[in-house]
N, C-alpha and C. Protein backbone atom coordinates (compact mmCIF):
# COMPACT_ATOMS: atom_id res chain seq x y z
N UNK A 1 36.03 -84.74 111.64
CA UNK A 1 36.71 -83.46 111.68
C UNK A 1 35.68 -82.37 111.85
N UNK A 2 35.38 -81.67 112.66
CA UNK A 2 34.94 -80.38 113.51
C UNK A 2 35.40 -79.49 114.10
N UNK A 3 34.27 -78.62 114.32
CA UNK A 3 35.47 -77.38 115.05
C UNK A 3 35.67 -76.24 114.28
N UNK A 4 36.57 -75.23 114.94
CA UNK A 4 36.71 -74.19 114.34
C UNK A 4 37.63 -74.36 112.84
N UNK A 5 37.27 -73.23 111.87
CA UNK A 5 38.19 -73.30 110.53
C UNK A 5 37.62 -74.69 109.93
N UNK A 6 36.88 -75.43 110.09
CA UNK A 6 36.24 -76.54 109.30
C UNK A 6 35.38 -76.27 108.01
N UNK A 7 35.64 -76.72 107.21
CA UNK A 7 35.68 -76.47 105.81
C UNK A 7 34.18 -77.75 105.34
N UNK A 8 33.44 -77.22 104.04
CA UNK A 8 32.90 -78.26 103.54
C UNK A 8 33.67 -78.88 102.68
N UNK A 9 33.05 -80.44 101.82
CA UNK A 9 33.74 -81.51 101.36
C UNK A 9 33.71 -80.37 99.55
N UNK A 10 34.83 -80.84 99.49
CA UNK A 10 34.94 -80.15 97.92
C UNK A 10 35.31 -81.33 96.94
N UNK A 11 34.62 -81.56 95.71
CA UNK A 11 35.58 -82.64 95.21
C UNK A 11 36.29 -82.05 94.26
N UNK A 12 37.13 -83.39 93.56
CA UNK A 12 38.63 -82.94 92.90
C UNK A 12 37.71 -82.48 91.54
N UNK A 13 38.57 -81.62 91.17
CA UNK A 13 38.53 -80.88 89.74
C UNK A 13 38.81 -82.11 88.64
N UNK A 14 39.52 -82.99 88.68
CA UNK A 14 40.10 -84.22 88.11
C UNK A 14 38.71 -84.92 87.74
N UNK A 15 38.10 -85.03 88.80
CA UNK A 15 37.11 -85.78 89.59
C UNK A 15 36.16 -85.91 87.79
N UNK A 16 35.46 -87.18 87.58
CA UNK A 16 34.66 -87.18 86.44
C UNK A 16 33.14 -86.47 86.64
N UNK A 17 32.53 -86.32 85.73
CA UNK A 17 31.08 -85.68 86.18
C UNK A 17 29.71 -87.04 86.09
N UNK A 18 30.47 -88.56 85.71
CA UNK A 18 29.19 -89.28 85.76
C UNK A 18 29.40 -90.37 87.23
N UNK A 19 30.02 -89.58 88.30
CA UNK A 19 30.22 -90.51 89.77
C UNK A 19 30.66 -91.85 89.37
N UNK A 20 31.80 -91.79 88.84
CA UNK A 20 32.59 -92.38 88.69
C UNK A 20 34.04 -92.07 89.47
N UNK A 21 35.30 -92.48 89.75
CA UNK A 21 36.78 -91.79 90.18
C UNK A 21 36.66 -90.74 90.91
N UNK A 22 35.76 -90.36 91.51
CA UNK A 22 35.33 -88.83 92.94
C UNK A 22 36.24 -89.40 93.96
N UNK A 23 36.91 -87.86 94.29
CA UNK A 23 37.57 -87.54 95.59
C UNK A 23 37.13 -86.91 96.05
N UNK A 24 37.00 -86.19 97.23
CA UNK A 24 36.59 -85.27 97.85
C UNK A 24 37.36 -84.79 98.76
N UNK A 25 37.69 -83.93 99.06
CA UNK A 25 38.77 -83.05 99.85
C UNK A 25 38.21 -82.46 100.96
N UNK A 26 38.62 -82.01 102.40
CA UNK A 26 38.22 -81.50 103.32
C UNK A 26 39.31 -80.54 104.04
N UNK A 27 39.33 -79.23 104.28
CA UNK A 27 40.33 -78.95 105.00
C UNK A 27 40.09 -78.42 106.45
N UNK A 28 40.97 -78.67 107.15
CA UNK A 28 40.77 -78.45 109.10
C UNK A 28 41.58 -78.23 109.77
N UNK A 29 42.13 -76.96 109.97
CA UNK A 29 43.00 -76.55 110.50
C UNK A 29 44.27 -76.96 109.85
N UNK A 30 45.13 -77.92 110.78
CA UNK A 30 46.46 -78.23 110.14
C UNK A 30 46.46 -79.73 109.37
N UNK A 31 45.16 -80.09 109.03
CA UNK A 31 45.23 -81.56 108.31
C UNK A 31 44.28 -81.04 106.95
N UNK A 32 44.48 -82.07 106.14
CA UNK A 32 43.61 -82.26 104.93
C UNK A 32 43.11 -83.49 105.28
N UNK A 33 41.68 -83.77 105.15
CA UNK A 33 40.80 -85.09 104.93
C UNK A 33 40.75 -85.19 103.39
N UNK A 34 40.36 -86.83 102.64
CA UNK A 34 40.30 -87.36 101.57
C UNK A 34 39.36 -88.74 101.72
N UNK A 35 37.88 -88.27 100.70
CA UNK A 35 37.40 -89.35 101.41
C UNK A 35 36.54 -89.86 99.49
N UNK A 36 36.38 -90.56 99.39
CA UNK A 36 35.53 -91.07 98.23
C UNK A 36 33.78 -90.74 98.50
N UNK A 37 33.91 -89.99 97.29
CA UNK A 37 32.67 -89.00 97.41
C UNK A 37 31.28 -89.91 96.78
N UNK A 38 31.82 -91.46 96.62
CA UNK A 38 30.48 -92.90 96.61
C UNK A 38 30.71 -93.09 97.76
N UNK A 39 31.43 -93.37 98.79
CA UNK A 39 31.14 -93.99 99.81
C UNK A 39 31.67 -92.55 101.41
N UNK A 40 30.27 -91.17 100.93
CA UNK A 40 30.79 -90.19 102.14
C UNK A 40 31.13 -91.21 103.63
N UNK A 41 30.31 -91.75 103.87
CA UNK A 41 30.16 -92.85 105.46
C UNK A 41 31.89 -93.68 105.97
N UNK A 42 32.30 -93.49 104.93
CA UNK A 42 33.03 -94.55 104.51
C UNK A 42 34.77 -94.28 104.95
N UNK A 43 35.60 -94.73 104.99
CA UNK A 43 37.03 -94.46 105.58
C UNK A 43 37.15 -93.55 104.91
N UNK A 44 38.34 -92.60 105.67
CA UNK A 44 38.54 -91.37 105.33
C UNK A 44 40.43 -91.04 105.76
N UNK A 45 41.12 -90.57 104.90
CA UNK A 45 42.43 -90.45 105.30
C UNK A 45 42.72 -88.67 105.65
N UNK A 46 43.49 -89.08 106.38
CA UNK A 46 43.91 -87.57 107.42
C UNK A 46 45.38 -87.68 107.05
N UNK A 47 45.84 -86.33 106.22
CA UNK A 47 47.12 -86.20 106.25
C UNK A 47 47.06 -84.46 107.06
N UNK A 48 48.77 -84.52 107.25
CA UNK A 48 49.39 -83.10 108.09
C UNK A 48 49.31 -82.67 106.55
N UNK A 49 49.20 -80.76 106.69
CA UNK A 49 48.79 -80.40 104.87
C UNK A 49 50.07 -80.20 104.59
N UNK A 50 51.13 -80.53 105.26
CA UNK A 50 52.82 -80.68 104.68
C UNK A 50 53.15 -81.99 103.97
N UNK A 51 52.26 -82.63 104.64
CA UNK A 51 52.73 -84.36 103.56
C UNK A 51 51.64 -84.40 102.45
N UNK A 52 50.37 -83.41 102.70
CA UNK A 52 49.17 -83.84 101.56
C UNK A 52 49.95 -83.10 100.79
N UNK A 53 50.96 -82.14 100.54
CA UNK A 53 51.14 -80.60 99.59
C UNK A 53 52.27 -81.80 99.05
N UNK A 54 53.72 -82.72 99.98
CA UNK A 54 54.40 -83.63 99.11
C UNK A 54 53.66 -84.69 98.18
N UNK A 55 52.74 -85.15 98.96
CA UNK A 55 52.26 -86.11 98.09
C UNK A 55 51.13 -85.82 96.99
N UNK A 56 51.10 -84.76 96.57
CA UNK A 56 50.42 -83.96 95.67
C UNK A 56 51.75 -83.72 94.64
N UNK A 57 52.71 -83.37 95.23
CA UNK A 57 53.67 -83.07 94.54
C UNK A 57 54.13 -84.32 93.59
N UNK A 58 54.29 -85.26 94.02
CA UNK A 58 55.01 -86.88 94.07
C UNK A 58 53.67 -87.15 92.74
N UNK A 59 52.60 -87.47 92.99
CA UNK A 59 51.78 -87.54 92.18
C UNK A 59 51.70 -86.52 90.75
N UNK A 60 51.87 -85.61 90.71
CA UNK A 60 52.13 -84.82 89.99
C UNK A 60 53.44 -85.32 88.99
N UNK A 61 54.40 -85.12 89.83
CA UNK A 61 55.71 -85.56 88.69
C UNK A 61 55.57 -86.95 88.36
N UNK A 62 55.16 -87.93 88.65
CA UNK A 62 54.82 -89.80 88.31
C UNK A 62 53.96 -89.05 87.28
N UNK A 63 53.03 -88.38 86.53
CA UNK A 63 52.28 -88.16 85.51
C UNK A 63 53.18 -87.62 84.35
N UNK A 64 54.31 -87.22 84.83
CA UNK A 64 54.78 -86.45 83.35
C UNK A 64 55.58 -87.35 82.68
């Protein structure tokens, strides 16, 4: 992901502080990237930021 409006990798607030459970977030235009912040090199998922914002949502209510 490049290009204009390209964002650096941010990780999750969730995220632990001894690199352990790291996410890392990317945003680019009309997608969100999600990539595991042990393995940057490593597969990376691309959602539209309308299904990352549901499935943020979905995750959210499965916790309460």
């Amino acid at each position: 992901m490049s290009g204009p409006g390209r964002t650096e990798w941010r990780k999750s607030s969730h995220s632990d502080h001894q690199g352990g459970n790291c996410i890392e977030l990317r945003r680019s235009g009309t997608a969100i990237a999600v990539r595991d912040s042990k393995n940057p090199n490593g597969p990376r998922l691309v959602f539209a930021r309308t299904a990352f914002r549901a499935l943020t949502r979905e995750i959210r209510s499965a916790g309460r």
